[in-house]
C-alpha atoms as a PDB file:
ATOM      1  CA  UNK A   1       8.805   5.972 -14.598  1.00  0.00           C
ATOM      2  CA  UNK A   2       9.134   3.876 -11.567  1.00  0.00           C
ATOM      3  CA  UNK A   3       7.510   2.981  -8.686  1.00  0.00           C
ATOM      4  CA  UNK A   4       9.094   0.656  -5.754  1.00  0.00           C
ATOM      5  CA  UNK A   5       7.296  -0.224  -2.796  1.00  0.00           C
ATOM      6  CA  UNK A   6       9.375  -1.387   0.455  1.00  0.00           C
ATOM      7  CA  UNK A   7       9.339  -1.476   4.151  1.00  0.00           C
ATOM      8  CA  UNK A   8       7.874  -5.477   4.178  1.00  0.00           C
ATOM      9  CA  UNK A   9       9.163  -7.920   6.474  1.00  0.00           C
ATOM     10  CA  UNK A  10       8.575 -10.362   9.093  1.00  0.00           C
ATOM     11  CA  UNK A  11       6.733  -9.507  12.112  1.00  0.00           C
ATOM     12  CA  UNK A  12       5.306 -11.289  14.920  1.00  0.00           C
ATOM     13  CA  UNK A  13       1.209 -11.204  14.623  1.00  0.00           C
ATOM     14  CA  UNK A  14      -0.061  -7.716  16.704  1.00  0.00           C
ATOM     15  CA  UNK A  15       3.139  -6.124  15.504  1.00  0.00           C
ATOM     16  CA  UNK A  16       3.630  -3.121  13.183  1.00  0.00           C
ATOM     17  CA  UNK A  17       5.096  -2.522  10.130  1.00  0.00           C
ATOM     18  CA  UNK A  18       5.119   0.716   7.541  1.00  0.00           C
ATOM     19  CA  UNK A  19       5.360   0.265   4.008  1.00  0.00           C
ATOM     20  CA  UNK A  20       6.913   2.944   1.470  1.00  0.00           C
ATOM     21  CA  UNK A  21       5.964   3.643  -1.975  1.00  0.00           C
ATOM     22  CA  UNK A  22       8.663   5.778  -3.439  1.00  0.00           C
ATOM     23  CA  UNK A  23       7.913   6.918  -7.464  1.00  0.00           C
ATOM     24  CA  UNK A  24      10.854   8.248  -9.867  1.00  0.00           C
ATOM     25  CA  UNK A  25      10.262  10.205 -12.957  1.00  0.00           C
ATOM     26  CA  UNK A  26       7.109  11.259 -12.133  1.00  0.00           C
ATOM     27  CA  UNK A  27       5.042  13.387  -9.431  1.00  0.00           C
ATOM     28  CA  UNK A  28       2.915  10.610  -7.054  1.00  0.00           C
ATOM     29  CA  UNK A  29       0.757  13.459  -5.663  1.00  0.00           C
ATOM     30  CA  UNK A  30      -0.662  13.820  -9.957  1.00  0.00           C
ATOM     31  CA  UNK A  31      -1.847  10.340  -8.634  1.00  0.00           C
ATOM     32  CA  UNK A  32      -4.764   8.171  -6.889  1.00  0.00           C
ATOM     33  CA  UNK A  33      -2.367   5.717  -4.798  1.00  0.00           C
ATOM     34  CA  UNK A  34      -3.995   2.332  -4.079  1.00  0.00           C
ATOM     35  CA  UNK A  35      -2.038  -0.469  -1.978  1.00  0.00           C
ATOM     36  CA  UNK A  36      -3.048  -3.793  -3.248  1.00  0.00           C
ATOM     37  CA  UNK A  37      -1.980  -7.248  -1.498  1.00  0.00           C
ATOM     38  CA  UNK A  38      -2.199 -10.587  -3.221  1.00  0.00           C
ATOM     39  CA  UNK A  39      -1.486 -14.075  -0.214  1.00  0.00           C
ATOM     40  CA  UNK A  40      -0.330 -16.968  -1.831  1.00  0.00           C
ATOM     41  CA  UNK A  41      -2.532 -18.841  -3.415  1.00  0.00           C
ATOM     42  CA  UNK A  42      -5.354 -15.931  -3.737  1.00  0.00           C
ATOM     43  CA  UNK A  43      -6.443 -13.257  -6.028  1.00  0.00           C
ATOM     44  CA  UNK A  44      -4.950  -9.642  -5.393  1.00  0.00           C
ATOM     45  CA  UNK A  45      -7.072  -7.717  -3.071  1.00  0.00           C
ATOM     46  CA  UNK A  46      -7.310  -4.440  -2.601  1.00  0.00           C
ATOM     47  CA  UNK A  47      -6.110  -2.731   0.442  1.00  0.00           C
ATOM     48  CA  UNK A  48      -6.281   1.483   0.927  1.00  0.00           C
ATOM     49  CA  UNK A  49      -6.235   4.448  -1.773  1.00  0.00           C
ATOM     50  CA  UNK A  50      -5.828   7.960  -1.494  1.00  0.00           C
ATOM     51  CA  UNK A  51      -6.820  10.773  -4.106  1.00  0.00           C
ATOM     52  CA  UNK A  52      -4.873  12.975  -5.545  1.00  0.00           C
ATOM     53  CA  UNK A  53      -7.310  15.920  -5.257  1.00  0.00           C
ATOM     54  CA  UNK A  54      -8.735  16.203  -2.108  1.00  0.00           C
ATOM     55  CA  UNK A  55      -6.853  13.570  -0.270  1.00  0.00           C
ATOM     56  CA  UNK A  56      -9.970  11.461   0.808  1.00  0.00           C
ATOM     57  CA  UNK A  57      -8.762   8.136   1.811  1.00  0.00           C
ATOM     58  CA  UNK A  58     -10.277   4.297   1.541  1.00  0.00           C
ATOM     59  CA  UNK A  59      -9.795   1.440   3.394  1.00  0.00           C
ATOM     60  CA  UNK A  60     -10.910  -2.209   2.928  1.00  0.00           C
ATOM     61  CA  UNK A  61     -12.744  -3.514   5.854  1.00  0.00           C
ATOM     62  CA  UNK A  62     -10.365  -5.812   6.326  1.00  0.00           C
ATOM     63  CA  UNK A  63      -7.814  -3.460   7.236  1.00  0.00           C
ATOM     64  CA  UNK A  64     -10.186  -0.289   8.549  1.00  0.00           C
ATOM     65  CA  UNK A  65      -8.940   1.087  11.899  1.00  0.00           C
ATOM     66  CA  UNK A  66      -5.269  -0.794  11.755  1.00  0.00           C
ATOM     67  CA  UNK A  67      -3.842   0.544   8.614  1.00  0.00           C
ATOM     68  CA  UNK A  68      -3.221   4.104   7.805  1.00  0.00           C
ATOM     69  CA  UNK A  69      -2.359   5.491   4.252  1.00  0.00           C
ATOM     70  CA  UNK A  70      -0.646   9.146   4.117  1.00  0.00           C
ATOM     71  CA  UNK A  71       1.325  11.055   1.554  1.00  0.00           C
ATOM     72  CA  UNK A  72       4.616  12.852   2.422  1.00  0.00           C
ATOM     73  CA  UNK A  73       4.757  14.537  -1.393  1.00  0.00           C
ATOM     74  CA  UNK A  74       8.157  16.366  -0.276  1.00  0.00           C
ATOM     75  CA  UNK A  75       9.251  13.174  -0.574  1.00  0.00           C
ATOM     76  CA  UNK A  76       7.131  11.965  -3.647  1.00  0.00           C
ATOM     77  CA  UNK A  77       6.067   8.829  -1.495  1.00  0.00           C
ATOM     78  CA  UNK A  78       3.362   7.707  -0.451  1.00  0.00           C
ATOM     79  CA  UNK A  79       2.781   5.029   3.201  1.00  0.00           C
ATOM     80  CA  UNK A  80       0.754   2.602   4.688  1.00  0.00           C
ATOM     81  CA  UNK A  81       1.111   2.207   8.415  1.00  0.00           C
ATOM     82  CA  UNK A  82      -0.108  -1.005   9.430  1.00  0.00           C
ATOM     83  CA  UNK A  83      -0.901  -1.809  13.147  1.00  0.00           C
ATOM     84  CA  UNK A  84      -2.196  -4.677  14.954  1.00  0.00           C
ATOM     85  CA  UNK A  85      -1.345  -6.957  12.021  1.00  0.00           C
ATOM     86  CA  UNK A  86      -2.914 -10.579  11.915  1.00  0.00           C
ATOM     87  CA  UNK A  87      -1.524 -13.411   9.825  1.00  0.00           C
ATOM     88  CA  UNK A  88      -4.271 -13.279   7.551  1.00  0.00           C
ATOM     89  CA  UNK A  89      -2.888  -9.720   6.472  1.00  0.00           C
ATOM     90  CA  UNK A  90       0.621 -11.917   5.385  1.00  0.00           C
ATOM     91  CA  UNK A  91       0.566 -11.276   1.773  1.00  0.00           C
ATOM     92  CA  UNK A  92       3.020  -9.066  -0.535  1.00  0.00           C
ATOM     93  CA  UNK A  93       1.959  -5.583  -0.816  1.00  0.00           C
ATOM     94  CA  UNK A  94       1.858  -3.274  -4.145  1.00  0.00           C
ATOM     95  CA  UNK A  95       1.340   0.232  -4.745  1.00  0.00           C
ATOM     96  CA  UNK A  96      -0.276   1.294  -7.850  1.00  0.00           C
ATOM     97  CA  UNK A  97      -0.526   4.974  -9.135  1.00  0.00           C
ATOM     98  CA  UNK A  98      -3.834   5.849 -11.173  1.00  0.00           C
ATOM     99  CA  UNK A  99      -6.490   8.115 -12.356  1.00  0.00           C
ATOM    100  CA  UNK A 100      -8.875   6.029  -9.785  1.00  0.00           C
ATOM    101  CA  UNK A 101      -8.608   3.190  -6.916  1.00  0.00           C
ATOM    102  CA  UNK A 102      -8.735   0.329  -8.746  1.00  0.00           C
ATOM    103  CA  UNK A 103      -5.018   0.373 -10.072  1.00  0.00           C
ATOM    104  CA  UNK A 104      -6.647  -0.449 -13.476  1.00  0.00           C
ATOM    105  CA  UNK A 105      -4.726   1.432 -15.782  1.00  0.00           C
ATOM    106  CA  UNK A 106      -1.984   2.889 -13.491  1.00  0.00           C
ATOM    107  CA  UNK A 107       1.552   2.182 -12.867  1.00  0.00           C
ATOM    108  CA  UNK A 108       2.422  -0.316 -10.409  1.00  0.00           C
ATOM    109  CA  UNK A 109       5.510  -1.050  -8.898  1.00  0.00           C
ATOM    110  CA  UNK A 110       7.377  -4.420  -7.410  1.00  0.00           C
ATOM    111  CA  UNK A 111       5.940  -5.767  -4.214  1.00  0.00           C
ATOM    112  CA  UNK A 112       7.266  -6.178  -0.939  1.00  0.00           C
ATOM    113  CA  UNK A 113       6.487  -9.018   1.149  1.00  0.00           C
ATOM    114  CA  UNK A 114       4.713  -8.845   4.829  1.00  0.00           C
ATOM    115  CA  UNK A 115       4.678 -12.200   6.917  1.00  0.00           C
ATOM    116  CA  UNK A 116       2.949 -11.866   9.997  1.00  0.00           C
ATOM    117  CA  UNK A 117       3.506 -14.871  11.902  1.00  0.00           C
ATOM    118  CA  UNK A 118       5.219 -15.905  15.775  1.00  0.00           C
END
């Protein structure tokens, strides 16, 4: 059972990036998928979720109306599009599969890191 998020990198701040979270050995859409984010030097925070049921989706305020979370479950994966990024959204970025949002109990996979800077 595996999970691996990727897609992070360095991008200048209003700039665009989409993150992947890829599982192996098991089915993701069985799954609530949460995105999490922890910046240096700060607690982890959550960012988006979406069910495994009836595909509602949550957002942060932080992030509401920039980042988009979708499911391709061809693919067993699982996005977050994020638009207009800000510096403050520089942190590395998990993805955690669970019964619920809060990535309590779930499986979570390695992070991948999103700078946002010029």
């Amino acid at each position: 059972v595996q999970l691996q998020a990727s897609g992070g990198g360095l991008v200048q701040p209003g700039g665009s990036l989409r993150l992947s979270c890829a599982a192996s050995g098991f089915t993701l859409d069985l799954y609530v998928i949460g995105w999490f984010r922890q910046a240096p030097g700060k607690e982890r925070e959550w960012v988006s979720c979406i069910s495994s049921s009836d595909g509602s989706i949550y957002y942060a305020d932080s992030v509401k109306g920039r980042f988009t979370i979708s499911r391709d479950n061809a693919k067993n994966t699982v996005y977050l599009q994020m638009n207009s990024l800000k510096p403050e959204d520089t942190a590395v970025y998990y993805c955690a599969a669970d019964v619920d949002c809060s990535g309590s109990n779930g499986y979570w996979g390695q992070g991948t890191l999103v700078t946002v800077s010029s």
